[in-house]
Each structure stands twice: as C-alpha cells, then as structure tokens.
Protein backbone atom coordinates (compact mmCIF):
# COMPACT_ATOMS: atom_id res chain seq x y z
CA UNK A 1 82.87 129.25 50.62
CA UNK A 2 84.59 128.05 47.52
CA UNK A 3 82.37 124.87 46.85
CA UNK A 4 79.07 127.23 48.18
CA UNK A 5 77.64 126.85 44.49
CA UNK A 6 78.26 122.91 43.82
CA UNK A 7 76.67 122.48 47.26
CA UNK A 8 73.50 124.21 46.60
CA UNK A 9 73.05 122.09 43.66
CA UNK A 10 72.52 119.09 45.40
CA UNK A 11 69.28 120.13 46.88
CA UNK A 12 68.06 120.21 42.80
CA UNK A 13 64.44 118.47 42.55
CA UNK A 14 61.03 118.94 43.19
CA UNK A 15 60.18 118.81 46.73
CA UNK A 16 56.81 118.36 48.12
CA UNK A 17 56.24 119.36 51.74
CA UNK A 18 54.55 121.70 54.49
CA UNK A 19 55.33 124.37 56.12
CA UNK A 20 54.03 123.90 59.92
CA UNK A 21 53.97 126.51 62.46
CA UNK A 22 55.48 125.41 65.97
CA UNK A 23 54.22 127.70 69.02
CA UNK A 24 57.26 128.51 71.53
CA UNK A 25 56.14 125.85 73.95
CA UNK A 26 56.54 123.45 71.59
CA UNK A 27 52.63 122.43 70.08
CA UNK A 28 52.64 121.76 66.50
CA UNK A 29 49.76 124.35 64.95
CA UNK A 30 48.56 124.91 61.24
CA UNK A 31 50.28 123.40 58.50
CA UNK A 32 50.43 124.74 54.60
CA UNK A 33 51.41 122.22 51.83
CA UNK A 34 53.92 123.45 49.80
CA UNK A 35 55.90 122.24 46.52
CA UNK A 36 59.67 123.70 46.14
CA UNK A 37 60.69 123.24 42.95
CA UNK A 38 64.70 123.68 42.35
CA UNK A 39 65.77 123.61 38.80
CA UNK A 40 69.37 123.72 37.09
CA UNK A 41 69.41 125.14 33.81
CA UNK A 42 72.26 126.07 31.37
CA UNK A 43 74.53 122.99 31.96
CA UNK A 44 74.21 124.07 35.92
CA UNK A 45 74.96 127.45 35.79
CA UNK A 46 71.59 128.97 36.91
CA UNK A 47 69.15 127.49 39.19
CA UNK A 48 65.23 128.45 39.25
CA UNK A 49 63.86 128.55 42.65
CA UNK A 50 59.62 127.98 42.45
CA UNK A 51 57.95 128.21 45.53
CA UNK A 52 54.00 127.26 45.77
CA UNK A 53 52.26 127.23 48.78
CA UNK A 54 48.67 125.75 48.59
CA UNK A 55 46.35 127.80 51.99
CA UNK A 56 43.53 125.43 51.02
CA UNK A 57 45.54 122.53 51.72
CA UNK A 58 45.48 120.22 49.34
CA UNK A 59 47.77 120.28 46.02
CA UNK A 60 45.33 119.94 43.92
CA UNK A 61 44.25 123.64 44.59
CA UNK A 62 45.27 127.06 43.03
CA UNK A 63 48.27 127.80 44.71
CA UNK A 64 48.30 130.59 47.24
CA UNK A 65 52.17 131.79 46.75
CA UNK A 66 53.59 131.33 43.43
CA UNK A 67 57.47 132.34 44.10
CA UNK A 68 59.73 132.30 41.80
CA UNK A 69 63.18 133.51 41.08
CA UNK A 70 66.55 133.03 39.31
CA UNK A 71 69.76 132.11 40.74
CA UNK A 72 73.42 132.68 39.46
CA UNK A 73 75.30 133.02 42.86
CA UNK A 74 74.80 132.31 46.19
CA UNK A 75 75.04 135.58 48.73
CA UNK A 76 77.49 135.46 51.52
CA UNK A 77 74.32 135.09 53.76
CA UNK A 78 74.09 131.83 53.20
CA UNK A 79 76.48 129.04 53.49
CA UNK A 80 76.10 125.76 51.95
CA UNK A 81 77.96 122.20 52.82
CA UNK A 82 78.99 119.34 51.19
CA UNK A 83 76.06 117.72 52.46
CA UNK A 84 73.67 120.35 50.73
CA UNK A 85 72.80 121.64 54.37
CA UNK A 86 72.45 125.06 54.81
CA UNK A 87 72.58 127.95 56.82
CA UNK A 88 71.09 131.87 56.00
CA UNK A 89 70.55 134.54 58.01
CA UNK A 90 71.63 138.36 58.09
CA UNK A 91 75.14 139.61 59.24
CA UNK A 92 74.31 141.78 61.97
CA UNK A 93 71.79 141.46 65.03
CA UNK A 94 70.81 144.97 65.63
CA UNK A 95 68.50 146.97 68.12
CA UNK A 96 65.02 147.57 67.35
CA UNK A 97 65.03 145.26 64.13
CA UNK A 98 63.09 141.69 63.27
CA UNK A 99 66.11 138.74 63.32
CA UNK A 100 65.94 135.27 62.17
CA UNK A 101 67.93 132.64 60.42
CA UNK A 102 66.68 129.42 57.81
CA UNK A 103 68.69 125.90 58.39
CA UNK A 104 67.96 123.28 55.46
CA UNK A 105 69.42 119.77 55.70
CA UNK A 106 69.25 117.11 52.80
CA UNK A 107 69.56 113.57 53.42
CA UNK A 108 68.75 110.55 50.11
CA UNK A 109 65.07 112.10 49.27
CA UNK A 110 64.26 113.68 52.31
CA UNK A 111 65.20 117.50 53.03
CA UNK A 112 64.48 119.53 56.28
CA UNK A 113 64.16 123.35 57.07
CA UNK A 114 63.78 125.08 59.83
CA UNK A 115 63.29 129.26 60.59
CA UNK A 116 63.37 131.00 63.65
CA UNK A 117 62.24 134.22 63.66
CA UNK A 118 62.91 137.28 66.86
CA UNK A 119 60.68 139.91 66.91
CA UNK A 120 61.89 144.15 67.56
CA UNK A 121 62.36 143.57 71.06
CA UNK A 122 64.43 140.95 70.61
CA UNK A 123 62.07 137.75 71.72
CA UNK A 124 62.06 134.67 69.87
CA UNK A 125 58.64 134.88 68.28
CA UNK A 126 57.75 132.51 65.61
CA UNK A 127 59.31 128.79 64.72
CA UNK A 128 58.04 127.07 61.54
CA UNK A 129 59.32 123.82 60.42
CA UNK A 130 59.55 122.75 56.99
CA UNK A 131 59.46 118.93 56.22
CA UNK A 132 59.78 118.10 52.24
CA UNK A 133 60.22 114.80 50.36
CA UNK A 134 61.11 114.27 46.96
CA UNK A 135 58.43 113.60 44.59
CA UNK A 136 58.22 110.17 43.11
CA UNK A 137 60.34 108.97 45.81
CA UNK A 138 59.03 106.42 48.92
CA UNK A 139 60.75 108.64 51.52
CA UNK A 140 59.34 108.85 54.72
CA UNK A 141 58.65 110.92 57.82
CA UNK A 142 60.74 110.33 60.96
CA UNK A 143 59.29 109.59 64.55
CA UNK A 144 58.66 112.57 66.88
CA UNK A 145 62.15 113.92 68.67
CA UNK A 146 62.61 112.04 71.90
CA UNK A 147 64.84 112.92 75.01
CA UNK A 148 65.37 108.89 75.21
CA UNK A 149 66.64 109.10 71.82
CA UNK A 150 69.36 111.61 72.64
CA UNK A 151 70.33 110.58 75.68
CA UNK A 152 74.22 108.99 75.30
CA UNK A 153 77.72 109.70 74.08
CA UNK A 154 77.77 111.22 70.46
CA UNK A 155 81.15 111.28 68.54
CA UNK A 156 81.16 113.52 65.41
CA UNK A 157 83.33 115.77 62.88
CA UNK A 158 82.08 119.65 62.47
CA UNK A 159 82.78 121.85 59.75
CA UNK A 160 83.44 126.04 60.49
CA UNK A 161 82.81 127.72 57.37
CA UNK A 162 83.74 131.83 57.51
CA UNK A 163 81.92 134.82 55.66
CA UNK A 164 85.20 136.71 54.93
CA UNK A 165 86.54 134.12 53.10
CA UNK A 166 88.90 132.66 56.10
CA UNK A 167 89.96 129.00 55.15
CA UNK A 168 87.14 126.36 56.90
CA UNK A 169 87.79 124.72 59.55
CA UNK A 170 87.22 120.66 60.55
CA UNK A 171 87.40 119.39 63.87
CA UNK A 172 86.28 116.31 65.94
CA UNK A 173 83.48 116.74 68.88
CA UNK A 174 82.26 114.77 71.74
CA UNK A 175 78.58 115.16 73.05
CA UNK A 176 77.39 113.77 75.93
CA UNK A 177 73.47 113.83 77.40
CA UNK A 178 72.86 112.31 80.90
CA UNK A 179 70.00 112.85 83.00
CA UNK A 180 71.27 113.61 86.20
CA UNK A 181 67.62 113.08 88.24
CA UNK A 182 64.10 112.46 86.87
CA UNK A 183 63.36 116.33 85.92
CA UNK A 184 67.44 117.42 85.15
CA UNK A 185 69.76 116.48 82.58
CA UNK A 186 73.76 117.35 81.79
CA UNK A 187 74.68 118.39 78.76
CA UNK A 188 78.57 118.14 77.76
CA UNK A 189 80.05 119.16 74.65
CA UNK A 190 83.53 118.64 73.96
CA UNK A 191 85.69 120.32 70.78
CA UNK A 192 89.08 121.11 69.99
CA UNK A 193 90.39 122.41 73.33
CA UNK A 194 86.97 123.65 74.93
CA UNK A 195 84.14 121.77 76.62
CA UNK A 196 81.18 123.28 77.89
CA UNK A 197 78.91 121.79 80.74
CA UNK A 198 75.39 122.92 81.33
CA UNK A 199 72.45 121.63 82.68
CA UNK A 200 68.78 121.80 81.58
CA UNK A 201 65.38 121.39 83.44
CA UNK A 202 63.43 118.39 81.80
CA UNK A 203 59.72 119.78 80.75
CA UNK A 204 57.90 117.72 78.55
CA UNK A 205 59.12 118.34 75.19
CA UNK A 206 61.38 121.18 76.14
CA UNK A 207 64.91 121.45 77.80
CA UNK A 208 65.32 124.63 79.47
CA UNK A 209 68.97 126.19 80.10
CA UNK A 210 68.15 129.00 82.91
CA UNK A 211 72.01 129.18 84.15
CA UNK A 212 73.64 130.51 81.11
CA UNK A 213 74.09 134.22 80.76
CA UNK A 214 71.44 133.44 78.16
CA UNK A 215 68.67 131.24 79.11
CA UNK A 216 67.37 129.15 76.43
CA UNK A 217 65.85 125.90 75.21
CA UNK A 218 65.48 122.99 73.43
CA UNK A 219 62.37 121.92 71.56
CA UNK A 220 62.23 118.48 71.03
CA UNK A 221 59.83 118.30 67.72
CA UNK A 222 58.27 115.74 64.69
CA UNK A 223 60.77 114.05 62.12
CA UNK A 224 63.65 114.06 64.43
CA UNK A 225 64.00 117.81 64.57
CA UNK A 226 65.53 119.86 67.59
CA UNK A 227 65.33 123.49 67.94
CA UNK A 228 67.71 124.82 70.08
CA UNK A 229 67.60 129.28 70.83
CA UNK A 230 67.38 132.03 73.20
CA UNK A 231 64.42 132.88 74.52
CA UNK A 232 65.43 136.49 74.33
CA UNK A 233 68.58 138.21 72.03
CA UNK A 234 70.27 140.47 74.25
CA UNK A 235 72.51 143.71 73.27
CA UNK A 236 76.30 143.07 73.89
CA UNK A 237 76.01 139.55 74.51
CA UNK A 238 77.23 136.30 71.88
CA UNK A 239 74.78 134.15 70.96
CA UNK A 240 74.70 131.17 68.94
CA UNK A 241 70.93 129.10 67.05
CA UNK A 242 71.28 125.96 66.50
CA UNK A 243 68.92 122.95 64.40
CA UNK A 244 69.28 119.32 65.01
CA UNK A 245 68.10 116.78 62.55
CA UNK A 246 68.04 112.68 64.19
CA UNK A 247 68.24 111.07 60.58
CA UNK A 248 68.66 107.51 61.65
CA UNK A 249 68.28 106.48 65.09
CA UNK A 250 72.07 107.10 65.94
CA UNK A 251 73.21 109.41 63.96
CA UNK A 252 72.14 113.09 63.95
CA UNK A 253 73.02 116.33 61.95
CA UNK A 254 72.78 119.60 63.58
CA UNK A 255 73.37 123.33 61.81
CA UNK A 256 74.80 125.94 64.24
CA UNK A 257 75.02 130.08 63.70
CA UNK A 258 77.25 132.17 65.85
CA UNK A 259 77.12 135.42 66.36
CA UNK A 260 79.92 137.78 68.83
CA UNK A 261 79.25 140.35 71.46
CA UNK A 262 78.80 142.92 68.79
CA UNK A 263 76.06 141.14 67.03
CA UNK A 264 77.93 140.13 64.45
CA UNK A 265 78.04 136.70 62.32
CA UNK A 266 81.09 135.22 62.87
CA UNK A 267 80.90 131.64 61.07
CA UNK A 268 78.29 128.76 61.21
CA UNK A 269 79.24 125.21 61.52
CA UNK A 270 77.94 121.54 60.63
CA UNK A 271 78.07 118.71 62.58
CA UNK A 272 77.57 115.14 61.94
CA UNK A 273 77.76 112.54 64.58
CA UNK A 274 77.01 109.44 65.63
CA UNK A 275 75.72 107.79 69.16
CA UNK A 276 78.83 105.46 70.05
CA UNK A 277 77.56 104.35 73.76
C-alpha cells in the first residue's frame, strides 16, 4: 500500500475509449464512447480525474456525463500495482445490498477496465467492459478472447497486496488449461503450497464451473479480456472475482479480489504470466 499513490500515476493521460455493456451470457450490447482524462498537477501531488461520456456516440457531440473530481489520496478501497493495474471495490459483501468491484490494467498506450456489478439478491447482474487507448498514440485493439489461446502451461509471479497495511506478498504460480474431451476442460492452478483442480463445461464463449461450492464462469470476451465470477454471492461462503487481460499472445495479466466467509475483503492480488508450453 506504500507505493498505492506512485502507482496510480502511471495511468496519467488522456484516454479515449467505450464503455460496452456485456449481457451474462456473454453478447457484447450497446457501447458509449468515452474520454478519461487523468491529470497531475502541483509537481504530482494532485491528480484531476475528468470523465465524459458521449450517449450520441460520436466525440464530436456534447458530452452526456461530464465527471470530474480531485484527487490527493487514494482510499484503502482501491489498490494500485506497480504496473498501474488496479483493483476497487467495497470492504464488506453484505445481505440485501448492490456489490461490485472495477479492475483497470495499463499496458504501453493501451488501458483496460472491467466492472462487475451483483444486484440485492446477490446475482451477478451487469458486466461492462471498458477498452481505452491513449490519444495520439497508434495503439490497437486485441483479437476476441479464445479458449485455443489459453489452452497450455502458464508460469507467472503474483503480487498479494493487504488493506490493513500487512507487508505484500510475491509468490510464483503455475496454471495449467487442458481440455479433457471436446465439451470439458481442466483447470489447474498451482501457488505456494496449494493447487486447486477444477473442471469446467465448454459452452461457446463461456466456461462453466458447476462443482465448486460456488458455481461460476468464465466469459471469454473482445481485446483479450476474461471475466471470471459467481453466478450468485452467497451468505457465509468465500468468494473470490477475478479479470484476465491476454496482452500479447503468451503472456496474460489477470486482477483477482478475495473476499472470506464473513464477506469480508481480505487482499487482492496481480498476476503476470507467461505461456511456457
């Protein structure tokens, strides 16, 4: 959390984009262009965060949503890398209360975000993904998500970063993505001492964990992006959200957000890895 401030500063610029909602099954619906502007001013020390949003769709148009506001700090909320990636959401999951979290990575001119949103009853109920490149700059979209592109052995190094100011933590991981038949896949992540096995029914754009105390899935989405959440946040049980970026054809990021038994945010991590067979 110490470096949380020089790491948002690396996502300084103006960024034009869209915001594009995603339906749960995975279609890619309406899209709104946007332009995020993210200033420093006074050597650094405060940022100005200008958000426009153009519902006719085309820049050239009076703006929508003219955001702005003034930064000093950074909340405990949200959790920046070295990178510039990020992760925000609330501290508590509670009962009877709308949920969601934010994800941003950064990568050269190009930044993805990504928010998932759970309605009162706890169902996942609204995914929008945010694609943005910086202006003046040639950057360019990535293909559409693939399960051919993830299939393989992935060796990375994740980051554990702490709200209550507990020391981070780095560690090495192993991913591994098989398809077992035509319509099944194994999924194997190894880290530190753990690894966890699962397996996932293959459905078009969408992997589907049913055998977990939590069923969930996978989107598989445009510019590389992966969206991986319950289908349905459940009282007394730990659940983790999770965004996957595939910046370069072997070599992904992915933003993870964990929360206990009690509801409770206990750290998010950020992993970096690379295809190795």
């Amino acid at each position: 959390m110490e470096n949380n401030w020089q790491n948002f500063l690396k996502n300084l610029g103006e960024w034009r984009g869209s915001f594009t909602r995603v339906s749960l099954e995975g279609q890619v619906l309406d899209s709104i262009p946007s332009i995020l502007t993210l200033e420093g001013l006074e050597e650094n020390q405060l940022v100005r965060f200008r958000l426009r949003r153009f519902a006719q769709g085309s820049y050239d148009s009076e703006p929508s949503q003219d955001y702005v506001q003034d930064y000093r700090s950074v909340g405990n909320q949200i959790i920046f890398f070295e990178t510039g990636a990020f992760s925000k959401g609330p501290f508590q999951f509670a009962p009877f209360s709308q949920f969601g979290a934010e994800y941003g990575f950064v990568e050269g001119d190009r930044r993805l975000r990504f928010v998932q949103l759970y309605d009162q009853e706890g169902n996942l109920s609204s995914l929008t993904l945010i694609r943005e490149f910086r202006q003046g700059s040639n950057a360019q979209e990535r293909p559409n998500l693939t399960l051919e592109q993830l299939l393989g052995t992935w060796e990375g190094t994740a980051q554990t970063v702490y709200p209550d100011w507990t020391p981070s933590e780095t560690f090495s991981t192993r991913l591994e993505i098989q398809k077992i038949d035509r319509d099944r896949l194994q999924h194997k992540l190894s880290f530190g001492q753990h690894t966890i096995t699962s397996t996932a029914r293959i459905d078009g754009n969408k992997l589907i964990f049913e055998n977990g105390a939590t069923p969930r899935q996978i989107l598989l989405l445009p510019d590389g992006t992966s969206t991986n959440a319950p289908l349905k946040l459940e009282l007394r049980t730990s659940f983790f959200l999770e965004i996957g970026w595939l910046v370069e054809p072997n070599e992904r990021q992915r933003l993870i957000r964990n929360y206990n038994e009690k509801g409770q945010w206990v750290h998010s991590t950020f992993v970096r890895e690379r295809r190795i067979a």
